[in-house]
N, C-alpha and C. Protein backbone atom coordinates (compact mmCIF):
# COMPACT_ATOMS: atom_id res chain seq x y z
N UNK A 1 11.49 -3.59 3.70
CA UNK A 1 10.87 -2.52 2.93
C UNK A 1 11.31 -2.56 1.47
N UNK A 2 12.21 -3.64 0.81
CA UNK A 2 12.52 -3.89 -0.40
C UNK A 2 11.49 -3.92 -1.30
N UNK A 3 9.56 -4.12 -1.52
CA UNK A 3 9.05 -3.85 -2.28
C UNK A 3 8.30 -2.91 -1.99
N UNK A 4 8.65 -1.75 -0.97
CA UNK A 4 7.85 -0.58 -1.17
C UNK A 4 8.63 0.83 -1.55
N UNK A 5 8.30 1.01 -1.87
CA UNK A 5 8.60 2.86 -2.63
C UNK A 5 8.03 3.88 -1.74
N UNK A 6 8.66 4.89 -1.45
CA UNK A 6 8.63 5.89 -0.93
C UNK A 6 7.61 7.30 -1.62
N UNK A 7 6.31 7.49 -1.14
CA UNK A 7 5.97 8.56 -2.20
C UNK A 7 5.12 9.64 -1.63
N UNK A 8 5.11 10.59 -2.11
CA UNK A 8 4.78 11.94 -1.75
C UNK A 8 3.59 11.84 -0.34
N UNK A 9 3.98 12.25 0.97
CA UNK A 9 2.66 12.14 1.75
C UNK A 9 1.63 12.59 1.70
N UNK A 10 2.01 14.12 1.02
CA UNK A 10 0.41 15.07 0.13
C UNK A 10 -0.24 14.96 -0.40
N UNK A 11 0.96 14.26 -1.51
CA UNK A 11 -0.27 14.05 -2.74
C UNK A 11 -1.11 12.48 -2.28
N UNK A 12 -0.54 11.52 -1.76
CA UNK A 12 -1.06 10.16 -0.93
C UNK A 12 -2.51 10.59 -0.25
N UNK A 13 -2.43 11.58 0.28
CA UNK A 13 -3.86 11.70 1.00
C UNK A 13 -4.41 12.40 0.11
N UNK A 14 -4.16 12.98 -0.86
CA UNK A 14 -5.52 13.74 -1.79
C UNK A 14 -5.66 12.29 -2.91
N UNK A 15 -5.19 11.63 -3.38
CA UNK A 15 -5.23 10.18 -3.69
C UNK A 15 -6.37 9.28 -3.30
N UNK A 16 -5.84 9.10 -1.42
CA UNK A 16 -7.02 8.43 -1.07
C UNK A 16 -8.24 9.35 -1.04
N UNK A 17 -8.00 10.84 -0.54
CA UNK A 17 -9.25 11.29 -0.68
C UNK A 17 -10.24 11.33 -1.92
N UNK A 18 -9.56 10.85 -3.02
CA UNK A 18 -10.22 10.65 -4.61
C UNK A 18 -10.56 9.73 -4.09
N UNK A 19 -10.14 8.49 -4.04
CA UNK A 19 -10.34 7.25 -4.25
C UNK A 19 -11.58 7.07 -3.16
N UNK A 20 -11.54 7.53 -1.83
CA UNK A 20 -12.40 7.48 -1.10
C UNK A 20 -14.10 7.91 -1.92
N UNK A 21 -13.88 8.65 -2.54
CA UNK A 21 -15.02 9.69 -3.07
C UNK A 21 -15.76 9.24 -4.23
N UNK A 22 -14.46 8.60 -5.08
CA UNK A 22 -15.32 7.90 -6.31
C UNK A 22 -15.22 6.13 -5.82
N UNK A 23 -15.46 5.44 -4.76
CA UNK A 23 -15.42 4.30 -4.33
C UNK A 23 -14.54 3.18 -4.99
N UNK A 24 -13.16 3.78 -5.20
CA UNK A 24 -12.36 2.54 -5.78
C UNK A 24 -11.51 2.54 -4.26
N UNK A 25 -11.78 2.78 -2.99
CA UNK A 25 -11.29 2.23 -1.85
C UNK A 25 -11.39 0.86 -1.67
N UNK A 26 -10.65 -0.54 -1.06
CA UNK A 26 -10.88 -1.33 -0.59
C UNK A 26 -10.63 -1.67 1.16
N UNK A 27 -11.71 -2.66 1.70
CA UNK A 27 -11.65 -2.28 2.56
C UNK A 27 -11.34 -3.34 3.46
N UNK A 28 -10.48 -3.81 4.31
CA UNK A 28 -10.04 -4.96 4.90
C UNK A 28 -11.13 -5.50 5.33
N UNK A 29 -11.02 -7.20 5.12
CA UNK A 29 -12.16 -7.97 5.97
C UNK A 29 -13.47 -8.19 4.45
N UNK A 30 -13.64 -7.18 3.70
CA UNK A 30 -14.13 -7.28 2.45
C UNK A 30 -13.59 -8.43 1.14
N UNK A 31 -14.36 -9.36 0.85
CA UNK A 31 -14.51 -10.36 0.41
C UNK A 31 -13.61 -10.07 -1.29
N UNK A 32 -14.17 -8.92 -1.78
CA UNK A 32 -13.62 -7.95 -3.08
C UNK A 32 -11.47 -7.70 -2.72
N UNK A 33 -11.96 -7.24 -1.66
CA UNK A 33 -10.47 -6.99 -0.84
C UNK A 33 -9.45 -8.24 -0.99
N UNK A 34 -9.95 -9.10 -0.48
CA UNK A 34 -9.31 -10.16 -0.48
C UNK A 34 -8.96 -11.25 -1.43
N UNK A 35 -9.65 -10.70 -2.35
CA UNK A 35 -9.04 -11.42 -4.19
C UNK A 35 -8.22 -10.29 -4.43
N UNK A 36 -8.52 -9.00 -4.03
CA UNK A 36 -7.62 -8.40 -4.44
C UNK A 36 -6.18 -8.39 -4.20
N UNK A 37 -5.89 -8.80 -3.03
CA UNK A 37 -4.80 -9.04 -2.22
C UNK A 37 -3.78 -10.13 -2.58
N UNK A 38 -4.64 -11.23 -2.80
CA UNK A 38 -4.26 -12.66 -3.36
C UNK A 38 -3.71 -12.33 -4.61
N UNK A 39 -4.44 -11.20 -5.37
CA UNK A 39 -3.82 -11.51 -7.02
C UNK A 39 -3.17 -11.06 -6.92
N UNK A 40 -2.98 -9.64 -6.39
CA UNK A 40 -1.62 -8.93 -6.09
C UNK A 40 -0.02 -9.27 -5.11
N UNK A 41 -0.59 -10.68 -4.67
CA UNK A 41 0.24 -11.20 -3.88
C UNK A 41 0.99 -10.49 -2.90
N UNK A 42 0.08 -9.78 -2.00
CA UNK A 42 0.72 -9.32 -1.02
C UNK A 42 0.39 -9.52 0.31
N UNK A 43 1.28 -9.94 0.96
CA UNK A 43 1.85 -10.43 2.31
C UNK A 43 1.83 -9.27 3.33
N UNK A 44 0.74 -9.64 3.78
CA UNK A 44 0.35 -8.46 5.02
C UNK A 44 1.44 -9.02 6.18
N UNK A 45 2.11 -9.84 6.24
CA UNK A 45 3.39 -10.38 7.56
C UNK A 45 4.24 -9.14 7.40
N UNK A 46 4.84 -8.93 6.11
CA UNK A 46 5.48 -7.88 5.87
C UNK A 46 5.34 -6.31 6.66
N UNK A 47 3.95 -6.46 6.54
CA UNK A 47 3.37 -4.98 7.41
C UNK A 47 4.11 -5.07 8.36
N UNK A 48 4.46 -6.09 9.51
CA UNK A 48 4.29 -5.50 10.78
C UNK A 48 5.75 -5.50 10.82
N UNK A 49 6.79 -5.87 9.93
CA UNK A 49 7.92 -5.50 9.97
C UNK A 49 8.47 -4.08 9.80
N UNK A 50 7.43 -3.64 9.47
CA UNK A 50 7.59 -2.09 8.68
C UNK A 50 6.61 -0.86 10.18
N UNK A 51 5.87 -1.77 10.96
CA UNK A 51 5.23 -1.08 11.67
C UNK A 51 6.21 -0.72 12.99
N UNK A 52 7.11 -1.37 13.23
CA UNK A 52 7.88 -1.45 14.02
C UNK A 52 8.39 -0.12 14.22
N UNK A 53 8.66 0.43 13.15
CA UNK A 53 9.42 1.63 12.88
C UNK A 53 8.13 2.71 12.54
N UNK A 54 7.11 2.44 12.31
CA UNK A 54 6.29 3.35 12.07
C UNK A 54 4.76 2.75 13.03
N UNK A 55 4.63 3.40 14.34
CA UNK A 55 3.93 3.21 15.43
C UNK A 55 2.28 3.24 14.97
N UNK A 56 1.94 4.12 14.21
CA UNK A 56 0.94 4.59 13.70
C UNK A 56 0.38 3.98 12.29
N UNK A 57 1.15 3.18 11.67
CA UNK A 57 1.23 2.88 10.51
C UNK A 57 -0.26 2.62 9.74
N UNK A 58 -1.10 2.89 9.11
CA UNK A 58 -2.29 2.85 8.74
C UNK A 58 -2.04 1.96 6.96
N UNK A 59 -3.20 1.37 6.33
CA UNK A 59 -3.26 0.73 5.27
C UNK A 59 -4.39 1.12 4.22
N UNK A 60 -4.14 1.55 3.27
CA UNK A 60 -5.22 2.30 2.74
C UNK A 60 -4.84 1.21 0.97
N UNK A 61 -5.96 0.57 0.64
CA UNK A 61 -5.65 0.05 -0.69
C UNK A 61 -6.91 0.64 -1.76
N UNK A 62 -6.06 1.00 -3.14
CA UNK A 62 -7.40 1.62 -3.87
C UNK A 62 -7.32 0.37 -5.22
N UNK A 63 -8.51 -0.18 -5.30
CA UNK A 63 -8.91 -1.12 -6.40
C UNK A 63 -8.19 -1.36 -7.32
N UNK A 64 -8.53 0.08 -8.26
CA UNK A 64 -8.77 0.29 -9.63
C UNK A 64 -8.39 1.58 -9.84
N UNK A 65 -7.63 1.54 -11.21
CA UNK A 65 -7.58 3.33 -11.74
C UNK A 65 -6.39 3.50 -11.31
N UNK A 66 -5.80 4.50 -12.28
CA UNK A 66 -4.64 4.98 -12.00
C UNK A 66 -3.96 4.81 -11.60
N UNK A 67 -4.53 5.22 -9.85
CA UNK A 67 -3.67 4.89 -8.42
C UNK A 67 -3.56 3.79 -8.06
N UNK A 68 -4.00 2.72 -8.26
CA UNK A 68 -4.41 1.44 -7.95
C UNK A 68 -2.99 0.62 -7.16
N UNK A 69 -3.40 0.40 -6.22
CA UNK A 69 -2.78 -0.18 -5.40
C UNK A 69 -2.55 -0.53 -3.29
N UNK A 70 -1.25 -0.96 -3.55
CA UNK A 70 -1.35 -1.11 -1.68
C UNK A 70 -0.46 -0.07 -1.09
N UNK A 71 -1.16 0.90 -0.31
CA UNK A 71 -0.25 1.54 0.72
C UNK A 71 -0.04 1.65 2.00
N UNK A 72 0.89 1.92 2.21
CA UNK A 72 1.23 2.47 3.92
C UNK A 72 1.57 3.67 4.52
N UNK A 73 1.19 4.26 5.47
CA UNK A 73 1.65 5.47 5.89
C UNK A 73 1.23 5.64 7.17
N UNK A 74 1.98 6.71 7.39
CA UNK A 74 2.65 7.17 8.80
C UNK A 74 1.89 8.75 9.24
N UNK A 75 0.94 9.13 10.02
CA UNK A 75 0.27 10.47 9.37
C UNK A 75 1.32 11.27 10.85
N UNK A 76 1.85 10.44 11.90
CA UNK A 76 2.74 11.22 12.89
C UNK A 76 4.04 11.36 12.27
N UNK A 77 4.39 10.53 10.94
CA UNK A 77 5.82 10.97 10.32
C UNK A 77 5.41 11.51 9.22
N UNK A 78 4.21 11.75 8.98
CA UNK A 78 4.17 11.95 7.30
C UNK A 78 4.65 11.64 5.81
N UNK A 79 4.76 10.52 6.09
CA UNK A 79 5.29 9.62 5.15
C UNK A 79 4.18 8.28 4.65
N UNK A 80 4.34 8.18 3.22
CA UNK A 80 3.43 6.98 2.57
C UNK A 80 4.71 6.52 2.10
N UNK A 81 4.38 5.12 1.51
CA UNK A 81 4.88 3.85 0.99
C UNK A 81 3.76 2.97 0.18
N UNK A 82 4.50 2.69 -1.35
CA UNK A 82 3.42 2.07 -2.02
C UNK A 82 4.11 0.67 -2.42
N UNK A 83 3.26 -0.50 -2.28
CA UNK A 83 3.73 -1.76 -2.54
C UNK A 83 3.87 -1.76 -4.17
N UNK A 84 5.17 -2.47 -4.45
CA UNK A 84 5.65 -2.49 -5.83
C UNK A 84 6.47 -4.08 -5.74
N UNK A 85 5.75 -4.49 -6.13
CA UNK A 85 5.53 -5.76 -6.70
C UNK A 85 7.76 -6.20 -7.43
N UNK A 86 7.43 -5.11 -8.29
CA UNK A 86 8.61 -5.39 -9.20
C UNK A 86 9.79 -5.11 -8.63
N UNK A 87 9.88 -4.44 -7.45
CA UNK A 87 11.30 -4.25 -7.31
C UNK A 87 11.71 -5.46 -6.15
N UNK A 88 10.50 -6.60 -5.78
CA UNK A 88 11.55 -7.90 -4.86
C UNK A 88 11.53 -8.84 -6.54
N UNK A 89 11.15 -8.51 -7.93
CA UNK A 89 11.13 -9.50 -8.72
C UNK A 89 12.53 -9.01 -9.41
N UNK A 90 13.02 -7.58 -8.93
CA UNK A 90 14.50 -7.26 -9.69
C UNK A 90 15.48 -7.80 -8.68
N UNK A 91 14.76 -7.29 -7.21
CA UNK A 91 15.96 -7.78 -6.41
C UNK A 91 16.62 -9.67 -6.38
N UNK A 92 15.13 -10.50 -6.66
CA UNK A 92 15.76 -11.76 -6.76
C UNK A 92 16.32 -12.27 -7.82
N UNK A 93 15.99 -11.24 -9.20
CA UNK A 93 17.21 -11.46 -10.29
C UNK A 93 18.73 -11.50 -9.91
N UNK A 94 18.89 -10.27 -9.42
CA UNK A 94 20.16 -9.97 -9.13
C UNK A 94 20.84 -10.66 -8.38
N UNK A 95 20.16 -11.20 -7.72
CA UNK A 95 20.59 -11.88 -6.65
C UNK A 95 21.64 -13.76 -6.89
């Protein structure tokens, strides 16, 4: 869970519910989705390390705008997680 961040579960679902509404949702299996993924370089293997601990774990990614990005969450723990890129590019500095 070293490049995900921990963030508000409330405000996460009124988020996607924007994002749902003005169509910057992406949607797995979607062709758009999947450049998106690639540029953002993220490793869906990772997911299921993280699902382990979260049974329910759902994936919600928004395009563009603001919010833009990859998340995860838990709606039986109430908890989201947003992929952040920069903190495995600090951790392998340090390292």
């Amino acid at each position: 869970m070293d490049n995900f961040k921990k963030i508000s579960y409330l405000e996460s679902l009124r988020m996607f519910q924007q994002a749902d509404s003005n169509g910057r949702r992406l949607k797995l299996g979607d062709l758009k989705t999947s450049k998106w993924l690639q540029r953002e370089n993220i490793n869906l293997d990772n997911i299921k390390a993280i699902s382990r601990n979260y049974p329910d774990l759902r994936m919600f990614i928004i395009g563009e705008g603001k919010n833009e990005g990859f998340y995860v969450y838990s709606q039986q723990m109430e908890t989201c997680f947003k992929f952040e890129p920069k903190f495995s590019t600090i951790k392998t500095a340090l390292q």
